[in-house]
C-alpha atoms as a PDB file:
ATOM      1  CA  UNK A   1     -18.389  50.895  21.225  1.00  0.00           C
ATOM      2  CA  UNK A   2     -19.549  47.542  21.733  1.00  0.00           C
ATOM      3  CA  UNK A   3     -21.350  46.941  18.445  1.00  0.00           C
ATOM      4  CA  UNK A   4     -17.714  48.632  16.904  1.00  0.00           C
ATOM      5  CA  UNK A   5     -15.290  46.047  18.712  1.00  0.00           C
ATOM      6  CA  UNK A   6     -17.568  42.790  17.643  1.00  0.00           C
ATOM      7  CA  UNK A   7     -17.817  44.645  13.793  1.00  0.00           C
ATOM      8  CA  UNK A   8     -13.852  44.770  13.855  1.00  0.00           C
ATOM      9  CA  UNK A   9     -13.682  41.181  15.462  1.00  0.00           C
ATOM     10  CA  UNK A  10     -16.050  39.794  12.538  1.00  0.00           C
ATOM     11  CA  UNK A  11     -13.924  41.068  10.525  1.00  0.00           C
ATOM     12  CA  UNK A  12     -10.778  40.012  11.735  1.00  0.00           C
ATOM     13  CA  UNK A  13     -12.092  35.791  11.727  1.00  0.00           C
ATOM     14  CA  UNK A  14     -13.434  36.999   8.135  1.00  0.00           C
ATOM     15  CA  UNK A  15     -10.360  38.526   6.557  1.00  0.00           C
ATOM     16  CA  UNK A  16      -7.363  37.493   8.769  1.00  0.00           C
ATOM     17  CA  UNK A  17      -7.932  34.536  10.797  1.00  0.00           C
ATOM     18  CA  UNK A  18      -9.792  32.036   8.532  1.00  0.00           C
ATOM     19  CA  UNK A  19      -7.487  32.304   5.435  1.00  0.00           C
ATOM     20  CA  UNK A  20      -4.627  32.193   7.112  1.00  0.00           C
ATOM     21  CA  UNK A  21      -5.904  28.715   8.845  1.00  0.00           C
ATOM     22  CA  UNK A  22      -6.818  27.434   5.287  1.00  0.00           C
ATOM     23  CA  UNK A  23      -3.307  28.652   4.176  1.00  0.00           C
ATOM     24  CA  UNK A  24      -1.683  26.530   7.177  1.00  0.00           C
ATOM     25  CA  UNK A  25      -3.808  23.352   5.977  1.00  0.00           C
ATOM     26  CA  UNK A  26      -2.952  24.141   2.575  1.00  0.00           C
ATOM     27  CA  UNK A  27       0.601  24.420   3.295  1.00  0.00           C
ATOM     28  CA  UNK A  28       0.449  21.399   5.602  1.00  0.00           C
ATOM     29  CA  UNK A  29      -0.790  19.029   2.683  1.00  0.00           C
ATOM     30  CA  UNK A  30       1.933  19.973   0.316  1.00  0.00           C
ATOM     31  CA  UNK A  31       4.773  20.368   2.840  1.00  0.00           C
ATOM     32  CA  UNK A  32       4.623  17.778   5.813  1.00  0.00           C
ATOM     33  CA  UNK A  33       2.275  15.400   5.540  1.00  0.00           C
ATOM     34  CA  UNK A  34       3.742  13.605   2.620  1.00  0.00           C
ATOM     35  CA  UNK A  35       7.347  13.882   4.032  1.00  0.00           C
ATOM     36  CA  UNK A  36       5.912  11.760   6.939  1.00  0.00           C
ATOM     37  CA  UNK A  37       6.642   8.030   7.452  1.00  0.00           C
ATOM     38  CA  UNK A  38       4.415   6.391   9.879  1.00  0.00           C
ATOM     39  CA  UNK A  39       4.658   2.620  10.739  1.00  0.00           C
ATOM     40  CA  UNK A  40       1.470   0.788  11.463  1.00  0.00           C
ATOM     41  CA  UNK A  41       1.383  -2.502  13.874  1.00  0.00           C
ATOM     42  CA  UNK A  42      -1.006  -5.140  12.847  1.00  0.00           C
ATOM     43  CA  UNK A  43      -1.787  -8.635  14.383  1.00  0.00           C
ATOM     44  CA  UNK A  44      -2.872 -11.292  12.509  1.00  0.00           C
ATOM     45  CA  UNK A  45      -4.094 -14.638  14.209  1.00  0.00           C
ATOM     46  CA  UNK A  46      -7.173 -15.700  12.242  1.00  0.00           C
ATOM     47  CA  UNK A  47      -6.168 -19.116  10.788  1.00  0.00           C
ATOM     48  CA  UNK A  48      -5.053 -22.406  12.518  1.00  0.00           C
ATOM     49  CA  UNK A  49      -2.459 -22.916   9.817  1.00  0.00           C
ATOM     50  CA  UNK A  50      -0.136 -21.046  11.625  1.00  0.00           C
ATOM     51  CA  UNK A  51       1.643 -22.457  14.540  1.00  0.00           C
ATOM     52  CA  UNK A  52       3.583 -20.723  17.460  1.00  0.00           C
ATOM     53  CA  UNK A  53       7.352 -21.460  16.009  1.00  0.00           C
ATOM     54  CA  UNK A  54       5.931 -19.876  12.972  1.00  0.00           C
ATOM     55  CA  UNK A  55       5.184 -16.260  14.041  1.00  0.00           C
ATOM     56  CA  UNK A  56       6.004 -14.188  10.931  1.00  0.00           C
ATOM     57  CA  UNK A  57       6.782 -10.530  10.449  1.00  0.00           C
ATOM     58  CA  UNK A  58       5.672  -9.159   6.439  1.00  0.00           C
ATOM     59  CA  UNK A  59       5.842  -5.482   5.385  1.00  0.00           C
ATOM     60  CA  UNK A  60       3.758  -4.136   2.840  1.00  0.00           C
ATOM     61  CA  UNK A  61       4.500  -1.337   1.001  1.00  0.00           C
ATOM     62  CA  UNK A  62       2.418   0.368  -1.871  1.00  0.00           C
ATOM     63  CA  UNK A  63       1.793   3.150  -3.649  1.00  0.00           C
ATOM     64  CA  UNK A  64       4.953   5.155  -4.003  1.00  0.00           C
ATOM     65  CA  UNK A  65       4.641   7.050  -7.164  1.00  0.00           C
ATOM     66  CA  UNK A  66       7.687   7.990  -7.792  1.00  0.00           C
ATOM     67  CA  UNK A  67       8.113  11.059 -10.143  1.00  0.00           C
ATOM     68  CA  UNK A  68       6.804  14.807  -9.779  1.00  0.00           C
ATOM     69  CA  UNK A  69       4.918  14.379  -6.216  1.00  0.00           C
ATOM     70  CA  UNK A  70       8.040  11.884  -5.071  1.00  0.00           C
ATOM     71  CA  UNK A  71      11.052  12.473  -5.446  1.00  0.00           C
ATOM     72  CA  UNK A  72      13.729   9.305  -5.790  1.00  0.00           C
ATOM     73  CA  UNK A  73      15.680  10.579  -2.453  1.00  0.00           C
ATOM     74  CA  UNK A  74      12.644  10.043  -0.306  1.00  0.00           C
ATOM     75  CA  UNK A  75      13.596   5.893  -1.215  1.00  0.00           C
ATOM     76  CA  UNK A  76      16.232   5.780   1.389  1.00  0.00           C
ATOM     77  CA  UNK A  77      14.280   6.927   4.116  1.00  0.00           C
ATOM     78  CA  UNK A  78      11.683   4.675   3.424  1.00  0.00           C
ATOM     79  CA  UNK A  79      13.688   1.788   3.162  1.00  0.00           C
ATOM     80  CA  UNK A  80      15.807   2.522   6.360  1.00  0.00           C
ATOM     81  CA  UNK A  81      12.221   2.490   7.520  1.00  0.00           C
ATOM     82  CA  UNK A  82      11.490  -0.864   6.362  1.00  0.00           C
ATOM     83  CA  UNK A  83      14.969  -2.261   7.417  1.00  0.00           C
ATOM     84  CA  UNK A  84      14.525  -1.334  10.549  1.00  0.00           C
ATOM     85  CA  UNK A  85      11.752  -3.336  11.198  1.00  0.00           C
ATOM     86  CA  UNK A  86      13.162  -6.630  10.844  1.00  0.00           C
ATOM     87  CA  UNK A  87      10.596  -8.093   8.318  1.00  0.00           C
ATOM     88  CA  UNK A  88      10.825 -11.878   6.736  1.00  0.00           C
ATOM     89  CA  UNK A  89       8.567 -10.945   4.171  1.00  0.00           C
ATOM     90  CA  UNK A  90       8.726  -7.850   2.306  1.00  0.00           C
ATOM     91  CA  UNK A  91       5.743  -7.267  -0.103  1.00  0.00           C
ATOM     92  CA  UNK A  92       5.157  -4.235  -2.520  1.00  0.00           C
ATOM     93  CA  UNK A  93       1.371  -3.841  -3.818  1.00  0.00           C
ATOM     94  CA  UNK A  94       2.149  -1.991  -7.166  1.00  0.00           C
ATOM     95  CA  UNK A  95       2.225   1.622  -8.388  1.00  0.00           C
ATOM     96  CA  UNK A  96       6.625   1.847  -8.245  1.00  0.00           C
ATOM     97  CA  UNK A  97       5.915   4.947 -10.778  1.00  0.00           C
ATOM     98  CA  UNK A  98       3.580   7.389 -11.477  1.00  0.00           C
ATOM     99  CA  UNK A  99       4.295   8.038 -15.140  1.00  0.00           C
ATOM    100  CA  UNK A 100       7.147   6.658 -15.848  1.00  0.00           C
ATOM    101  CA  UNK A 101       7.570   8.002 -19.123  1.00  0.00           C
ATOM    102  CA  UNK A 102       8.414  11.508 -17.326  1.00  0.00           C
ATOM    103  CA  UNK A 103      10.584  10.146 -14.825  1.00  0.00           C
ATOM    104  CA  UNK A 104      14.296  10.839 -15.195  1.00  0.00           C
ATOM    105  CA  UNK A 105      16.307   8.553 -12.521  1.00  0.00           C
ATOM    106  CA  UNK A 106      14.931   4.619 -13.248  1.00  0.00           C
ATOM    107  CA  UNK A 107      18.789   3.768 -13.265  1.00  0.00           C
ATOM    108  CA  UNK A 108      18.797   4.776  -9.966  1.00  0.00           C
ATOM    109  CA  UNK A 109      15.793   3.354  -8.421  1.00  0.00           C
ATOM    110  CA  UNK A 110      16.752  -0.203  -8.414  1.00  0.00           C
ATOM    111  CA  UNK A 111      20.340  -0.132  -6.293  1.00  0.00           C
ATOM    112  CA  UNK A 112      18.339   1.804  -3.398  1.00  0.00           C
ATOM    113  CA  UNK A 113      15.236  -0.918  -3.772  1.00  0.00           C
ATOM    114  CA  UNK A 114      18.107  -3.723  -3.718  1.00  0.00           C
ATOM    115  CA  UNK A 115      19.012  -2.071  -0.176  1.00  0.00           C
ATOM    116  CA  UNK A 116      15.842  -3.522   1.030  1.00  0.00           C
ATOM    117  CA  UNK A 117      16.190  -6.642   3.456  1.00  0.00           C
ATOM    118  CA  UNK A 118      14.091  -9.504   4.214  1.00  0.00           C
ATOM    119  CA  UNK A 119      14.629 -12.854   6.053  1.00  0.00           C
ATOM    120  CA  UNK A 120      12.932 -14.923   3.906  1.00  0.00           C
ATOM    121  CA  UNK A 121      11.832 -12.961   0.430  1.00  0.00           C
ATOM    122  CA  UNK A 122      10.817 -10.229  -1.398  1.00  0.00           C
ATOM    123  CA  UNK A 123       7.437 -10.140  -3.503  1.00  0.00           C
ATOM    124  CA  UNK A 124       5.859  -7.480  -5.959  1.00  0.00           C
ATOM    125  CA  UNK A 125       2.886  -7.398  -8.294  1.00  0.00           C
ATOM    126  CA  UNK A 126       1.951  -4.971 -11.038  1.00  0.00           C
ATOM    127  CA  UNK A 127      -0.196  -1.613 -10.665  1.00  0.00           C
ATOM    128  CA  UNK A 128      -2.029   0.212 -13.306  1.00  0.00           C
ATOM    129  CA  UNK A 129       1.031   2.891 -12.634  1.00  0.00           C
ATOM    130  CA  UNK A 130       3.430  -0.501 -13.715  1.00  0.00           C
ATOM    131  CA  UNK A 131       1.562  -0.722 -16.796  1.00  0.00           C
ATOM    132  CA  UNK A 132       0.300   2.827 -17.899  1.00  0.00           C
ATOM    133  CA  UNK A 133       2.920   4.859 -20.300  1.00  0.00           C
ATOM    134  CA  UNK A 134       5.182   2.107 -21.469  1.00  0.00           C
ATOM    135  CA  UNK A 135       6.304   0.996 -17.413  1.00  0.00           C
ATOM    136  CA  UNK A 136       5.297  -2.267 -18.075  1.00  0.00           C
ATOM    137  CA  UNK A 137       9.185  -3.597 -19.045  1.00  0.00           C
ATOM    138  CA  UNK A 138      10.968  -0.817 -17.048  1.00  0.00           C
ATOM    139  CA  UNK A 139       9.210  -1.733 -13.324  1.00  0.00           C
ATOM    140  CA  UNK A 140       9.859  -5.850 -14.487  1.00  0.00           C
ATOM    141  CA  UNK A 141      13.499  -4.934 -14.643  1.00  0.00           C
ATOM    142  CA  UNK A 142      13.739  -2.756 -11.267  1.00  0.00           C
ATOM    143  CA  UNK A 143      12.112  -5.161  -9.179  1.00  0.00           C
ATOM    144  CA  UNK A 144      13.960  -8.163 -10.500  1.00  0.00           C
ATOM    145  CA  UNK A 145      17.057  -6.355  -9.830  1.00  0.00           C
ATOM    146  CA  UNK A 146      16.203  -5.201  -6.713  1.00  0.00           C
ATOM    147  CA  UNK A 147      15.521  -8.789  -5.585  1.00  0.00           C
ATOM    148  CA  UNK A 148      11.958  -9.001  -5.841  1.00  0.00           C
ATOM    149  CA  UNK A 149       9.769 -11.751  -7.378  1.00  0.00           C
ATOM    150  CA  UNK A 150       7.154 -10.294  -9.297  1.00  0.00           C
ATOM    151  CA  UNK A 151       3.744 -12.705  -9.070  1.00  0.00           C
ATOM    152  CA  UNK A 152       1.240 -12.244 -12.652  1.00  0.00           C
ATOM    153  CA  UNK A 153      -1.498 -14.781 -12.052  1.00  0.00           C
ATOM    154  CA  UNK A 154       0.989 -17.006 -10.157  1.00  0.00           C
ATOM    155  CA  UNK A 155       1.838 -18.362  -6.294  1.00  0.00           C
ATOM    156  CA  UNK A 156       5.165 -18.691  -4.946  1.00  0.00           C
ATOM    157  CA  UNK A 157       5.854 -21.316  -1.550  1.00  0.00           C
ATOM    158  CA  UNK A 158       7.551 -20.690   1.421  1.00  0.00           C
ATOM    159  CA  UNK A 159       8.465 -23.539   3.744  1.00  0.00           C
ATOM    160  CA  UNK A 160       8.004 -22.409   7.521  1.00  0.00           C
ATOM    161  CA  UNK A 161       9.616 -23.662  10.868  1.00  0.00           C
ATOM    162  CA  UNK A 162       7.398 -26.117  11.415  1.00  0.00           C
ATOM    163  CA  UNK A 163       6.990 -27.500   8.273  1.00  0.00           C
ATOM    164  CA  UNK A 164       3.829 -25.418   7.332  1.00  0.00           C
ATOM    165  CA  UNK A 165       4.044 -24.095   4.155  1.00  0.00           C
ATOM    166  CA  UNK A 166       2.475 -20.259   3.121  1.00  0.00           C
ATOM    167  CA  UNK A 167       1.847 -19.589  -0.391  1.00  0.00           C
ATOM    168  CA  UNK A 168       2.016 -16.272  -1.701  1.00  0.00           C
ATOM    169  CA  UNK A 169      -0.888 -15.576  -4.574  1.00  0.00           C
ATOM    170  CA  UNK A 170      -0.286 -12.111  -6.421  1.00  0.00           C
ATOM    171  CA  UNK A 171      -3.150 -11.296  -9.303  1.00  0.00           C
ATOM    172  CA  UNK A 172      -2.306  -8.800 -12.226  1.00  0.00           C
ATOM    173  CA  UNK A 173      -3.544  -5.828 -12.553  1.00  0.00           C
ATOM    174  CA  UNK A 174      -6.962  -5.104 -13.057  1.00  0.00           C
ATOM    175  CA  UNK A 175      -7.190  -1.755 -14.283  1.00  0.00           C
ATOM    176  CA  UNK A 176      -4.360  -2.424 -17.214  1.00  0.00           C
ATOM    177  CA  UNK A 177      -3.057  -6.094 -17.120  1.00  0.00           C
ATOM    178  CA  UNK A 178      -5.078  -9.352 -17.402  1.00  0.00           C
ATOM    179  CA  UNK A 179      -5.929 -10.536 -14.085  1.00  0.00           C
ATOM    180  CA  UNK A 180      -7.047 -14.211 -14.100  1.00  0.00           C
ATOM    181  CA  UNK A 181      -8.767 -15.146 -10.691  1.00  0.00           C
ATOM    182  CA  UNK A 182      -8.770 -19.010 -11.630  1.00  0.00           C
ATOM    183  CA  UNK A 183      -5.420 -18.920 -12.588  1.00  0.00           C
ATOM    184  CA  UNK A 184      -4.433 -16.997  -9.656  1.00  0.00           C
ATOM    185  CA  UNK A 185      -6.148 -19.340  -7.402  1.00  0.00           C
ATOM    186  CA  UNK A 186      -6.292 -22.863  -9.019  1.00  0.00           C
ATOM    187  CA  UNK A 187      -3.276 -24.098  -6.893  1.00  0.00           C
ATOM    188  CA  UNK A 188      -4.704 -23.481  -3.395  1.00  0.00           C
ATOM    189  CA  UNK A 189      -4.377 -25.988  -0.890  1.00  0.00           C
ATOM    190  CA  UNK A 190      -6.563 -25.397   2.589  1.00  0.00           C
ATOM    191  CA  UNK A 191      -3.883 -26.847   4.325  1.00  0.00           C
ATOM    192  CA  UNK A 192      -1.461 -24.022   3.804  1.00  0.00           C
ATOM    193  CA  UNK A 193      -1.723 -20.297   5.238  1.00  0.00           C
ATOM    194  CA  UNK A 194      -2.653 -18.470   1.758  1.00  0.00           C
ATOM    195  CA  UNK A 195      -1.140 -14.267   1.108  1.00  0.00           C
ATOM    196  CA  UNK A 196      -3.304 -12.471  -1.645  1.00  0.00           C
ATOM    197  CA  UNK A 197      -1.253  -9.305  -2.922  1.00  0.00           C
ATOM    198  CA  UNK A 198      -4.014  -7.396  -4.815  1.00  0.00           C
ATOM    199  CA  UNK A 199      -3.630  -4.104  -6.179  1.00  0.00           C
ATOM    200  CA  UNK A 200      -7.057  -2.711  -6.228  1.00  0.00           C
ATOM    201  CA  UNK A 201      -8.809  -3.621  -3.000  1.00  0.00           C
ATOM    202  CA  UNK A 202     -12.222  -4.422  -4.678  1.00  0.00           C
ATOM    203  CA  UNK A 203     -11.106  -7.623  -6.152  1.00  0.00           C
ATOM    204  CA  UNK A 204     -10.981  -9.383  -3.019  1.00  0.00           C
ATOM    205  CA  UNK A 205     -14.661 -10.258  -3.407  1.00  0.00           C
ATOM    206  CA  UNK A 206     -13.851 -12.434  -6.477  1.00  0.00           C
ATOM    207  CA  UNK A 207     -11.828 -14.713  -3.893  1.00  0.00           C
ATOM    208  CA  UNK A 208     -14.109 -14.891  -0.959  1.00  0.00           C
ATOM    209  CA  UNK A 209     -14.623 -18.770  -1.851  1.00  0.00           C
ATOM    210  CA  UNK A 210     -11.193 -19.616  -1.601  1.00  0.00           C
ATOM    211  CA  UNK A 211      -8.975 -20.469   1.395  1.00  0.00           C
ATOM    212  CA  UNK A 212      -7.494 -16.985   1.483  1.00  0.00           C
ATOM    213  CA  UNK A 213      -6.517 -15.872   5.226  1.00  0.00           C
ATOM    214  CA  UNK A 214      -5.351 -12.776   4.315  1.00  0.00           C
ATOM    215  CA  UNK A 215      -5.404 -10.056   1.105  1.00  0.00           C
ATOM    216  CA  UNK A 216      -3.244  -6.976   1.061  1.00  0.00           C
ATOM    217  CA  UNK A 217      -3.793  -4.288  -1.342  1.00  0.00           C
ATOM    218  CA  UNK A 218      -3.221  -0.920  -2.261  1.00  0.00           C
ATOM    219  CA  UNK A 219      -4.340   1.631  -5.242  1.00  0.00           C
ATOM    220  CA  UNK A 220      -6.836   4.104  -3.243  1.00  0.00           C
ATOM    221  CA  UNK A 221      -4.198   6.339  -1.013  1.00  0.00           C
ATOM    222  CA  UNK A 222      -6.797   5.804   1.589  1.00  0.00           C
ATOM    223  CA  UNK A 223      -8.519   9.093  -0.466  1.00  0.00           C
ATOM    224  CA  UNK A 224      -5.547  10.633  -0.122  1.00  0.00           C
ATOM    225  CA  UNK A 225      -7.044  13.462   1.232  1.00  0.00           C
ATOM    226  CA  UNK A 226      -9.532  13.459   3.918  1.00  0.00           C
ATOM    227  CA  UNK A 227     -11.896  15.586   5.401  1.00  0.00           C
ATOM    228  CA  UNK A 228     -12.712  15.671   9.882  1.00  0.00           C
ATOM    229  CA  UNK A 229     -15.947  13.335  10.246  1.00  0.00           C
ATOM    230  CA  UNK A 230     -16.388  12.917   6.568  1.00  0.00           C
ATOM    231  CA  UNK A 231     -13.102  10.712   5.665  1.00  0.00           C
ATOM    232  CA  UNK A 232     -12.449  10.097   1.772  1.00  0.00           C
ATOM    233  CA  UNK A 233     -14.078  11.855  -0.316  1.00  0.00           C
ATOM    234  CA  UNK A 234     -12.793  10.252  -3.411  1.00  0.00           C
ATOM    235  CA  UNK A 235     -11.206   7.365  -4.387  1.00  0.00           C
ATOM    236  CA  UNK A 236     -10.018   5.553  -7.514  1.00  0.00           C
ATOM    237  CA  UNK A 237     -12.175   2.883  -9.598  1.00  0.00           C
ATOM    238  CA  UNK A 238     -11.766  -0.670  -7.783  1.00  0.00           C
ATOM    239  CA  UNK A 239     -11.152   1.058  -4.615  1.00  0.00           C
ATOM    240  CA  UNK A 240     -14.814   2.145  -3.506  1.00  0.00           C
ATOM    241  CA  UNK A 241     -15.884  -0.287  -1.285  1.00  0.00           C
ATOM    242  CA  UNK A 242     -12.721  -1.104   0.372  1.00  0.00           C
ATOM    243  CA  UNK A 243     -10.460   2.036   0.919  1.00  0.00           C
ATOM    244  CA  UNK A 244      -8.088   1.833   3.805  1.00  0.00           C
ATOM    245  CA  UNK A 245      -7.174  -0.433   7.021  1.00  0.00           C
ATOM    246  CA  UNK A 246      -8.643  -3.540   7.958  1.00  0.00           C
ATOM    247  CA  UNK A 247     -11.507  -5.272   7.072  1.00  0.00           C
ATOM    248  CA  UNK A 248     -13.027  -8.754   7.968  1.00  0.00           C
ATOM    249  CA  UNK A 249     -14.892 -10.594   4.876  1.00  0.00           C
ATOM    250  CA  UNK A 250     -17.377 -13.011   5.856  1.00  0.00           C
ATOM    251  CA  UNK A 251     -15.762 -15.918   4.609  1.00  0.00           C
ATOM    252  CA  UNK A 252     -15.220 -19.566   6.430  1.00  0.00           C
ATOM    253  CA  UNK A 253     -12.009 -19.003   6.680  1.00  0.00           C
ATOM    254  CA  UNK A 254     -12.248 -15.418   8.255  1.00  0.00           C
ATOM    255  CA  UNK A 255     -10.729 -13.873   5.338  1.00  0.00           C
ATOM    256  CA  UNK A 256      -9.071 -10.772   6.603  1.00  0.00           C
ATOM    257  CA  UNK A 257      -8.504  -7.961   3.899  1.00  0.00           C
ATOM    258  CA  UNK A 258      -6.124  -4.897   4.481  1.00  0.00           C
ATOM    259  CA  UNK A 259      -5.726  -1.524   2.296  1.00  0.00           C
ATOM    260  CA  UNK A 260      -2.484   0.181   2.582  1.00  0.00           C
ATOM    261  CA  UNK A 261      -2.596   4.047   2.289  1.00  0.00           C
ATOM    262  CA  UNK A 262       0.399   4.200   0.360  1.00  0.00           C
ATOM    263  CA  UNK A 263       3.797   6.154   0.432  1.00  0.00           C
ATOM    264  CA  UNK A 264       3.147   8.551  -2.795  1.00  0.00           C
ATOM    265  CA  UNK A 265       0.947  10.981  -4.550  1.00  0.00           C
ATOM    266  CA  UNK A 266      -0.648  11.258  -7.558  1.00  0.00           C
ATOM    267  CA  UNK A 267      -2.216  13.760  -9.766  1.00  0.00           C
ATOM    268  CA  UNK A 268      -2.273  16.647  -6.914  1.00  0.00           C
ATOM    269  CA  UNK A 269       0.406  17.061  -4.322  1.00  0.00           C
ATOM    270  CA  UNK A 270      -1.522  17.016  -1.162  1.00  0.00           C
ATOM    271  CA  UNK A 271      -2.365  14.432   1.336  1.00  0.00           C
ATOM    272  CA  UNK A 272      -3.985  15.325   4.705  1.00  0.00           C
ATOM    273  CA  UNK A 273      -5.256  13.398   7.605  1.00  0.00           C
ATOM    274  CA  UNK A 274      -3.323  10.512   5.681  1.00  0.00           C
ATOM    275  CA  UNK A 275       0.273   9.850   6.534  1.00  0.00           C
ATOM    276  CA  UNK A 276       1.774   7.591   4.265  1.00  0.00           C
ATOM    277  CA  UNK A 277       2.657   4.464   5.743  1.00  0.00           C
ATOM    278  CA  UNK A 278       4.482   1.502   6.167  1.00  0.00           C
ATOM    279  CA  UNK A 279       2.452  -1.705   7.044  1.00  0.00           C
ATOM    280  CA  UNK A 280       3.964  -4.210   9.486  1.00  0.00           C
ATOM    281  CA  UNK A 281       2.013  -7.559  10.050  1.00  0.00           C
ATOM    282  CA  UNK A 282       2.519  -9.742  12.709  1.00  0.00           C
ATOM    283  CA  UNK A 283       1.100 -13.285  11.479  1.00  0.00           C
ATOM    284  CA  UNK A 284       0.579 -15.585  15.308  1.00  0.00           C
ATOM    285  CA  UNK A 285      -0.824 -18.964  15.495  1.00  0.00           C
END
């Protein structure tokens, strides 16, 4: 009777209990996780540059992929997220669309962007997903109309409370557009608290010589998917070595790099032990 009752329990884990866990997971991936909106807090005091009137609040968001895997009526709730966070900086690290050339709504995608609010400004650069199927022209028009100030190989200034200024560096694409480090960089000054928006996170070793105090980035989804006590198991080209959260690059000026896991999908539909997110820095003397 014994042997009988651990035959028929075998078989229960076999047939009944183990597929039905890998159904929940399955179902999990496709269902809830990337309907979630998490918010992540980080602190940022690495650089004299900043001083204590000039505390500064930047969101990053990346990644969204807007099309099969993302629909366009998730963009309210995440910029109600955004909004309610109070940013003065609001940056976007590429990949608007996912393939653009099969997505239906573009009209629409620019007076919900618009919606977005930040004390101070609004900054975007391009992602191969910007470039790849004819986007190139369509994303330049929905950020500029949504209020954004798209960087190619370019800085833009912004004068702080105390006089301080922080310069905002965005580099092109790598993947698809013509990113041009020099360029990008030539108008540094080490006197100023320098941004880097990159889109793939790899590139930040081409700037470790430069006064850069912080690089934000995107492209890898953090894996999208990842496995317990393995973590990623892939991610994209230019997103190997660096693939999500913070990192600290030995630099002198205690470069700080961070990878933000994005709010979309792309070519499957799942994402698991990933929320997508909303990054919130906090940038203290």
């Amino acid at each position: 009777m014994r042997a009988l009752k651990k035959i028929l329990k075998r078989i229960f884990i076999t047939i009944i209990l183990i597929p039905a866990i890998c159904f929940g997971i399955f179902a999990y991936s496709i269902y809830v996780e990337p309907n979630l909106l998490s918010v992540k807090n980080i602190e940022i005091n690495n650089s004299s540059n900043i001083k204590n009137e000039d505390t500064i609040k930047i969101a990053q968001i990346s990644d969204i992929h807007l099309g099969e895997y993302y629909a366009i009526d998730k963009l309210e709730k995440l910029v109600n997220k955004v909004n309610s966070q109070n940013a003065d900086i609001i940056v976007f690290t590429g990949d608007l669309f996912d393939n653009v050339s099969k997505f239906e709504d573009t009209s629409k995608v620019a007076p919900i962007l618009k919606k977005l609010n930040a004390n101070i400004g609004k900054y975007a650069i391009y992602g191969n997903h910007d470039y790849g199927g004819g986007a190139k022209n369509i994303y330049k028009n929905v950020m500029e109309d949504s209020g954004f100030k798209i960087l190619v190989n370019e800085q833009a200034n912004v004068k702080l409370d105390s006089g301080k200024t922080m310069s905002i560096l965005g580099l092109d694409d790598a993947l698809l557009g013509n990113p041009d480090v020099e360029k990008t960089a030539r108008n540094i000054k080490g006197s100023n608290y320098n941004l880097l928006l990159l889109h793939e996170p790899d590139l930040s070793d081409k700037f470790v010589s430069y006064n850069i105090d912080l690089i934000l980035a995107g492209h890898s989804h953090g894996g999208q998917v990842k496995i317990p006590f393995l973590g990623e198991i892939v991610t994209p080209p230019l997103a190997e070595k660096y693939k999500d959260g913070l990192y600290n690059l030995n630099t002198k000026r205690n470069t700080q790099l961070y990878v933000n896991s994005g709010i979309g999908n792309t070519k499957v539909p799942f994402r698991f032990m990933n929320v997508p997110e909303v990054s919130i820095f906090e940038i203290k003397a």
